[in-house]
Structure formats: C-alpha cells, structure tokens
Protein backbone atom coordinates (compact mmCIF):
# COMPACT_ATOMS: atom_id res chain seq x y z
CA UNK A 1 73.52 161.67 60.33
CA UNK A 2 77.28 161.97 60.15
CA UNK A 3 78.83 159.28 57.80
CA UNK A 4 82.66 158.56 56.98
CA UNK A 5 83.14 156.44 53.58
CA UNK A 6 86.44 154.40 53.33
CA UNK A 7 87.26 153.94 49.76
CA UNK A 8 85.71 156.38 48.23
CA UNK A 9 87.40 156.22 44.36
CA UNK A 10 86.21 152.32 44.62
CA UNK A 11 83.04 150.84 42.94
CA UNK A 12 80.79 151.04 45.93
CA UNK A 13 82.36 154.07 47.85
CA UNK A 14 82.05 156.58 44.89
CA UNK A 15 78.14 155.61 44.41
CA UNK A 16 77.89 155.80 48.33
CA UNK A 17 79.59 159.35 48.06
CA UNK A 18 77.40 160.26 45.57
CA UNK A 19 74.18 159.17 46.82
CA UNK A 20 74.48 160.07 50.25
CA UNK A 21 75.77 163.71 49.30
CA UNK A 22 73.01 165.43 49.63
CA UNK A 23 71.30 163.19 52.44
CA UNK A 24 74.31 163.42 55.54
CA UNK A 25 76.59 165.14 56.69
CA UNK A 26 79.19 162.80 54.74
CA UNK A 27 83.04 162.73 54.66
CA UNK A 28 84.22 160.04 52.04
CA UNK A 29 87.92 159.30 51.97
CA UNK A 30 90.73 157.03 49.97
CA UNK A 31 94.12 155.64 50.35
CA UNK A 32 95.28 159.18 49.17
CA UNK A 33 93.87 160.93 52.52
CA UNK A 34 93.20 158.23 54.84
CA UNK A 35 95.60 155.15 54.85
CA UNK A 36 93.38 152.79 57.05
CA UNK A 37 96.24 150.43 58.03
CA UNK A 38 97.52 153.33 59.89
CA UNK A 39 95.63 153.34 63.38
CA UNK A 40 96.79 156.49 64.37
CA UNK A 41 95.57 158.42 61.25
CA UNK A 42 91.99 156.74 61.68
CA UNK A 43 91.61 157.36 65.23
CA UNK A 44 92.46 161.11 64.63
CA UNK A 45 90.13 161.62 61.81
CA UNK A 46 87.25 159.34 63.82
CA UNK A 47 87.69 161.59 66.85
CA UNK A 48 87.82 164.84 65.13
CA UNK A 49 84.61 163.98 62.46
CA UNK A 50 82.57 162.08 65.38
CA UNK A 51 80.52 159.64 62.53
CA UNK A 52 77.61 158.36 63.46
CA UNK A 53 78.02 155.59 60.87
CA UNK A 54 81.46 154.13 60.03
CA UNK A 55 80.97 152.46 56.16
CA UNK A 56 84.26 150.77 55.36
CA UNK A 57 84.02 150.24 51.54
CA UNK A 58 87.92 150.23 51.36
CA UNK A 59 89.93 147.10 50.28
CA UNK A 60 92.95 144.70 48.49
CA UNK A 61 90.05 143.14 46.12
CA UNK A 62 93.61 141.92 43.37
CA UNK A 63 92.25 138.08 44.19
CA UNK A 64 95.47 136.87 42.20
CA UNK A 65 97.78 139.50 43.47
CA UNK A 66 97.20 138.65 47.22
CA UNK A 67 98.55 135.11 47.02
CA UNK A 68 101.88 136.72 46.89
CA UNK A 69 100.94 140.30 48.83
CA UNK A 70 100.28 138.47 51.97
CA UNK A 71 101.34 141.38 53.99
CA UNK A 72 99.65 143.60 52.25
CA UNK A 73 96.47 142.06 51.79
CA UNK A 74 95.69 141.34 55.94
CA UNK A 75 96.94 144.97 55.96
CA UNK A 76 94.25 146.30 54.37
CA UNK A 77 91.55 143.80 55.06
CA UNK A 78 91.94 143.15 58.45
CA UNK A 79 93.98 145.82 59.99
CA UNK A 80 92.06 148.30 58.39
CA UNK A 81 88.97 146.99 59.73
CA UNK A 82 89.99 146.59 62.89
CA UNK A 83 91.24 150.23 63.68
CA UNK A 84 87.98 151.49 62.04
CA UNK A 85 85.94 149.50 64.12
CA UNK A 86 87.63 149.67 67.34
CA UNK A 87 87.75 154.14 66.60
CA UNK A 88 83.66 153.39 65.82
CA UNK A 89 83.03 151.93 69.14
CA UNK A 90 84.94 154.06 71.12
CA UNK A 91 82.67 157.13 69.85
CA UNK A 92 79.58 155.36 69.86
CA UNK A 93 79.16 154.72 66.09
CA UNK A 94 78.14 151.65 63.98
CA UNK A 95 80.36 150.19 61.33
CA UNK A 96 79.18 148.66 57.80
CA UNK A 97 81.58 146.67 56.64
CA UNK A 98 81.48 145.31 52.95
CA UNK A 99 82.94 141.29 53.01
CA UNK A 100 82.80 138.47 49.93
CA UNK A 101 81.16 135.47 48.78
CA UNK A 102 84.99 134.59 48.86
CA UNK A 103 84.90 133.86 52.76
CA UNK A 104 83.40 130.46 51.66
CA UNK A 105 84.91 127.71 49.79
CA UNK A 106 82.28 127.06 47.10
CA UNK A 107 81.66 123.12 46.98
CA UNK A 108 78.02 123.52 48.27
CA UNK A 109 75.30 122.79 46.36
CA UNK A 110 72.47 125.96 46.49
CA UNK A 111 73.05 128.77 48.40
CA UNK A 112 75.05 130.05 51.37
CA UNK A 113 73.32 131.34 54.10
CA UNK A 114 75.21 133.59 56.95
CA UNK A 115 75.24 130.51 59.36
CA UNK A 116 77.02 128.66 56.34
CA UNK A 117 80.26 127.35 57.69
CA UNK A 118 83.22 129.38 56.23
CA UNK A 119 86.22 127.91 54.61
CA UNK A 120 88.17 130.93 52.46
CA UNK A 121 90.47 128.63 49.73
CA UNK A 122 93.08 131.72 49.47
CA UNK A 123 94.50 134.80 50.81
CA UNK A 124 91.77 137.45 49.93
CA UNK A 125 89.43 135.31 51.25
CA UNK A 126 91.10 134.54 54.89
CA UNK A 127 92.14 137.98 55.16
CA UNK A 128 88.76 139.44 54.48
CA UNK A 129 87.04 136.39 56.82
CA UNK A 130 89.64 138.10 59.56
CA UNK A 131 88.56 141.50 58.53
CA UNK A 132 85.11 140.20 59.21
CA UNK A 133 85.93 139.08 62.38
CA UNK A 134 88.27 141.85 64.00
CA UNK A 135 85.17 143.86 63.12
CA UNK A 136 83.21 142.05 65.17
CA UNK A 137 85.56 141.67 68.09
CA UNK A 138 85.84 145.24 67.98
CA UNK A 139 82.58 146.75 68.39
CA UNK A 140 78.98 145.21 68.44
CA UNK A 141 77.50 147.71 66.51
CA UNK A 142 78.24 146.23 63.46
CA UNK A 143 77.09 145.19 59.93
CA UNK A 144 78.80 142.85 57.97
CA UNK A 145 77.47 142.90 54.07
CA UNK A 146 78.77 140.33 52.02
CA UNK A 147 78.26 140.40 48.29
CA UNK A 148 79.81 138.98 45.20
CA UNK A 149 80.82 139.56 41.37
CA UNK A 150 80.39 143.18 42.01
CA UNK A 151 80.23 145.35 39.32
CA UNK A 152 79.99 149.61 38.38
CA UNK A 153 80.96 152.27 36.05
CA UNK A 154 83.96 152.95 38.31
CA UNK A 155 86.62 151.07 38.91
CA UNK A 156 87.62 147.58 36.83
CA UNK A 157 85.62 145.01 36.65
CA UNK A 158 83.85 142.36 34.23
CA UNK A 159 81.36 144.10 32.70
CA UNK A 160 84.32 146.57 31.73
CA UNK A 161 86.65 143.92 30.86
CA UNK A 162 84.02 142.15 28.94
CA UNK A 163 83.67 145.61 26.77
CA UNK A 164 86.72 146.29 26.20
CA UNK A 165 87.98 142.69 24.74
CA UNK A 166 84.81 142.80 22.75
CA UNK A 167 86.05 145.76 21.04
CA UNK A 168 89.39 143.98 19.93
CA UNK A 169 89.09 140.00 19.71
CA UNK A 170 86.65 138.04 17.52
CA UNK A 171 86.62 135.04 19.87
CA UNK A 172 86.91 135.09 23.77
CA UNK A 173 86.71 131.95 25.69
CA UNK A 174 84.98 132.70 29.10
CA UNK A 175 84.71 130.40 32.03
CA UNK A 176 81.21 128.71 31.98
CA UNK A 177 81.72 126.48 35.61
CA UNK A 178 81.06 129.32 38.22
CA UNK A 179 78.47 130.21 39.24
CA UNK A 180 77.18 133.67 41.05
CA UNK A 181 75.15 136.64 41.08
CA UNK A 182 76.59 139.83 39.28
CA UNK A 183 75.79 142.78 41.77
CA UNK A 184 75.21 146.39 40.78
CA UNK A 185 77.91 148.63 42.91
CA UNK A 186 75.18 151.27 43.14
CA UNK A 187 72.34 149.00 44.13
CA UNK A 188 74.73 147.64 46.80
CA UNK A 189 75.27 151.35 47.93
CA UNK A 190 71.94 151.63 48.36
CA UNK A 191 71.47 148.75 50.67
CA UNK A 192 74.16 150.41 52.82
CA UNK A 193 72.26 153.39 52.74
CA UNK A 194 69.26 151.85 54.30
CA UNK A 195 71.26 149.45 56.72
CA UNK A 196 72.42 153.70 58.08
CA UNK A 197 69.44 154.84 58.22
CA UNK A 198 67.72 152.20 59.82
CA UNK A 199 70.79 152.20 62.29
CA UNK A 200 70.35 155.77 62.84
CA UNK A 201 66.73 155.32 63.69
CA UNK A 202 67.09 152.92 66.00
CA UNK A 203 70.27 151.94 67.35
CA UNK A 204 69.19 148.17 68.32
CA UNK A 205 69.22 147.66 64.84
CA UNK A 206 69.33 144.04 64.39
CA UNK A 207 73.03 144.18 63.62
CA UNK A 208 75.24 141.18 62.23
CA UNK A 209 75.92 139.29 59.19
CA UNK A 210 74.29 140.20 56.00
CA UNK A 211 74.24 139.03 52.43
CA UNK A 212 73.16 140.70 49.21
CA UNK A 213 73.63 139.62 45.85
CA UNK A 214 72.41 139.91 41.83
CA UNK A 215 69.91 137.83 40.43
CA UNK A 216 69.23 135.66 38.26
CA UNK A 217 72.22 133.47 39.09
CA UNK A 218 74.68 132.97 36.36
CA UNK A 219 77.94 131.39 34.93
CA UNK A 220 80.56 133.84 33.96
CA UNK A 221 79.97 132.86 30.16
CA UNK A 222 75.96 133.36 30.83
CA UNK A 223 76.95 136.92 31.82
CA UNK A 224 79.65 137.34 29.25
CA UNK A 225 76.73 136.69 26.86
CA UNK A 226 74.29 138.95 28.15
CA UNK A 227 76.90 141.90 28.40
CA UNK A 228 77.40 141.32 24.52
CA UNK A 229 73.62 140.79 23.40
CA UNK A 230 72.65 144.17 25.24
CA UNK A 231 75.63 145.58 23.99
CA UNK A 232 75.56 145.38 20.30
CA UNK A 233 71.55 145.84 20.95
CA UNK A 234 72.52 149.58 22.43
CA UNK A 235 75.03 149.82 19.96
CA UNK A 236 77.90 150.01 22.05
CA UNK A 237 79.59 147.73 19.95
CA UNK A 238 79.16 147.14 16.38
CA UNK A 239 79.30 142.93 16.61
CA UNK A 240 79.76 140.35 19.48
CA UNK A 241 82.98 138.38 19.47
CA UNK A 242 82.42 134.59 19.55
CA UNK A 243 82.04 133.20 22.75
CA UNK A 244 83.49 129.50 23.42
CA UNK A 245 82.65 128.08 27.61
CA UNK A 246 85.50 126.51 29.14
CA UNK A 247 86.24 124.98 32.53
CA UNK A 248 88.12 126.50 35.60
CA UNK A 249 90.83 123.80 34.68
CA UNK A 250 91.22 125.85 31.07
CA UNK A 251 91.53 129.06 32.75
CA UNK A 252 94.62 128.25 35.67
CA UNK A 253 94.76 131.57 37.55
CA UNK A 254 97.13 131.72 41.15
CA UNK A 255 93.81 132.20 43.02
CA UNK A 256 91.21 129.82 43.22
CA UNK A 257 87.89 130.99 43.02
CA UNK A 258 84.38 129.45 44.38
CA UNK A 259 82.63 127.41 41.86
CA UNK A 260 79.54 128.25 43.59
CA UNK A 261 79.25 132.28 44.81
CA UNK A 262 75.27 132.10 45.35
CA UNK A 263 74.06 134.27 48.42
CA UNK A 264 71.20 134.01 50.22
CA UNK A 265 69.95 137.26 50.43
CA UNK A 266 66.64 136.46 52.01
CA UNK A 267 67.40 137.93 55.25
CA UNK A 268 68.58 141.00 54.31
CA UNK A 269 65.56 141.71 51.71
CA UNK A 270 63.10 140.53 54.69
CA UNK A 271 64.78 143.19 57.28
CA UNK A 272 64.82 146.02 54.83
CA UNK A 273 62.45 145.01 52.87
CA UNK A 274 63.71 145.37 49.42
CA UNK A 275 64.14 142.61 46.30
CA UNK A 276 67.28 141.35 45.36
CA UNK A 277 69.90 143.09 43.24
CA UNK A 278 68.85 142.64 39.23
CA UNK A 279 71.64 142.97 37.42
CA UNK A 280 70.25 143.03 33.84
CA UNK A 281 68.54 146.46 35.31
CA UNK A 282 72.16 147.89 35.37
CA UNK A 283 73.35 147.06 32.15
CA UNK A 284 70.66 149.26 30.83
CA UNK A 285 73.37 151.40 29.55
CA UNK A 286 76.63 150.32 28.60
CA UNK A 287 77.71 153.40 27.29
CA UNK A 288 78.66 154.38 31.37
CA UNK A 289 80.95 151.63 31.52
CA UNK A 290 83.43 152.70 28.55
C-alpha cells in the first residue's frame, strides 16, 4: 500500500506518519514541501508517487483567524482538496479526507448524524463543508471523516492550552455551554488507518461520509476539569487553578462556535468495528503534552 499524508507536522498527520511508517510504503508531506493550493505541484508529486491512498490531513483549522483570511481559508480547505482529489482519481486512488463537527450549526438537540442537514455559522466551517464537497465531486472513491475538539501532543490545542495557563493563573474561567467530544489525534489516525486498509482490501469499500468522535460528551469546563484533576494527580502540576463556568456570551470570540459538537459515530464503529474515541484514555500522560 502506497500512502501520501498531507499535513504531516499537524496533530493527526504526524501520528499517521508515525504509525503507518513501518506498515506502507508512506510519503507524508507539509506546507514546507507540498503547498496543496498549488494544483500543479500536487498533480506532479501524485503522478510521480502513484498512492494508492490519498489522506489529506492538511488544513486552515485558526477558527477566529478565517473570518478575516477568507482567501486563504477556501484556499486551503477547498482548493486543496479539490486538486488532491481530482490527482487521486485520475490515478485510481482513494482519498480520506479529515472534515469538522463545524460543517453544522449546533442548535440541535442530541447528536448529528451524516444525513444531518448542514448549516456552517462561519468561514472555517463553509470552507471546509466546500472542501467536503469538491472532494466528492472530484472522485467517488472517497472518505470523508469528520471529527471534533481534536486534540495531541503535537500541535496547539486545549489540552495544551489548558496546561500551560494552569501553570501561571490561579483562576481560569472556561466556557461551560458547549458541548462535544474531545478526540485523541492518534486514535483518529488510527481510524484512518483502518478506513486504508479496508480500502485497499477491497476497493468497493463502502465509501462516503463518516463521523468519529471522543466520549463521554463534555462541556469545555467538564474537560478543563478533568485535564487539571489528572494533572496534579500525575504531578504535572503542583495545584489546579480555580475554575469558574461561564457562557459563550462571557467569552465573545470573532467565530462562533456550535453549542452542540456531538457526533454520531455509530456508523463508523459498526463498519470498522471499533468503540468510540475515549478521551480520558489519552490523558493518561500529561507529561507528552508539555
């Protein structure tokens, strides 16, 4: 099996690097050696590697940023989608593309299914909901994975955030009226993994529209919380800072974000057979995320 990784110094794309070193024939490249907005540069390094598997882990994830880096963010997460998955198709490859819990608008009650009707409230979100679609307008082999609240040792994120301020303010107030499912970068890589292989194995994979998420479900401040307990418990930090829950209306940010983020992952765990991301399982040691 011949893989190409997009985004390779990201959360997901280093652990996909990693884990798939030793198990494919695996080229993994970032923005520094493959600038996916550029359709020339992917179709040359498409043609001349011949993947078997296309897994596009690459993308503008600065939620506030984009509301002003329009251009930029349909650049990367649409364009750059598009080129990869039109170069897939014309050698006869698959593409697994990584999407958001952003692509929906959040004022459901439970949790979103793939069939869900989507209704992005910002920029990320409506430029990756076009990524998802030039994807699959551009070749039928295709997986679309969308997760949420992601989460590694590489890369920024909360659990790193939350670590860090808990190392330098006694009191943090932490948004308590979101809700979603914190997902392990690596255990996301792994589905990935499985989604190739199974596509390798048989290409009329049951392709389409995925979802895979953490459990259990949380607020923000539920997380915060745990993050702290099982840090001072590990010893990565000497005390817990004071935690206060405030609204989304405390915490104005240029992006809105989905008051509810909870994916259904039942289909994907029923294909492949596997149990949903547990995120307390990855904060098993803290020490990996300073």
């Amino acid at each position: 099996m011949r893989v190409l990784i997009t985004g390779s110094y990201g959360q997901v794309g280093s652990s996909l690097a990693r884990l798939l070193a030793e198990k494919a024939d695996v080229k993994a490249v970032d923005r520094d050696n493959l600038d996916i907005t550029d359709q020339k540069a992917v179709n040359r390094l498409v043609v001349d590697f011949r993947p078997n598997i296309i897994i596009n882990a690459a993308a503008h994830t600065a939620v506030d940023k984009a509301e002003t880096d329009v251009d930029l963010s349909y650049a990367i997460n649409r364009d750059g989608p598009k080129f990869l998955a039109e170069a897939a198709n014309d050698v006869g490859a698959a593409i697994l593309h990584i999407s958001t819990d952003y692509v929906f608008d959040g004022s459901k009650d439970g949790l979103y299914s793939e069939t869900e009707n989507t209704s992005p409230q910002g920029v990320y979100g409506k430029s990756k909901l076009a990524g998802e679609q030039a994807v699959i307008d551009a070749c039928d082999r295709h997986i679309i994975l969308r997760t949420a609240w992601v989460f590694g040792e590489q890369g920024n994120n909360f659990v790193k955030t939350m670590l860090r301020l808990g190392g330098e303010r006694s009191e943090l107030s932490i948004v308590g009226d979101q809700f979603g499912g914190p997902t392990y970068a690596g255990d996301i890589a792994d589905i990935l993994i499985m989604f190739a292989n199974r596509i390798y194995e048989n290409p009329a994979f049951e392709y389409g529209v995925y979802h895979f998420s953490g459990v259990p479900h949380v607020s923000w401040f539920e997380f915060a919380t745990a993050i702290f307990e099982k840090a001072v418990k590990q010893g990565v930090l000497e005390s817990a800072p004071k935690l206060r829950s405030i609204k989304t209306s405390e915490y104005p940010t240029p992006a809105k974000r989905p008051k509810n983020s909870k994916l259904n992952t039942k289909k994907t765990c029923e294909v492949l057979q596997v149990e949903p991301s547990n995120w307390n399982n990855a904060l098993s040691d803290l020490s990996q995320y300073q």
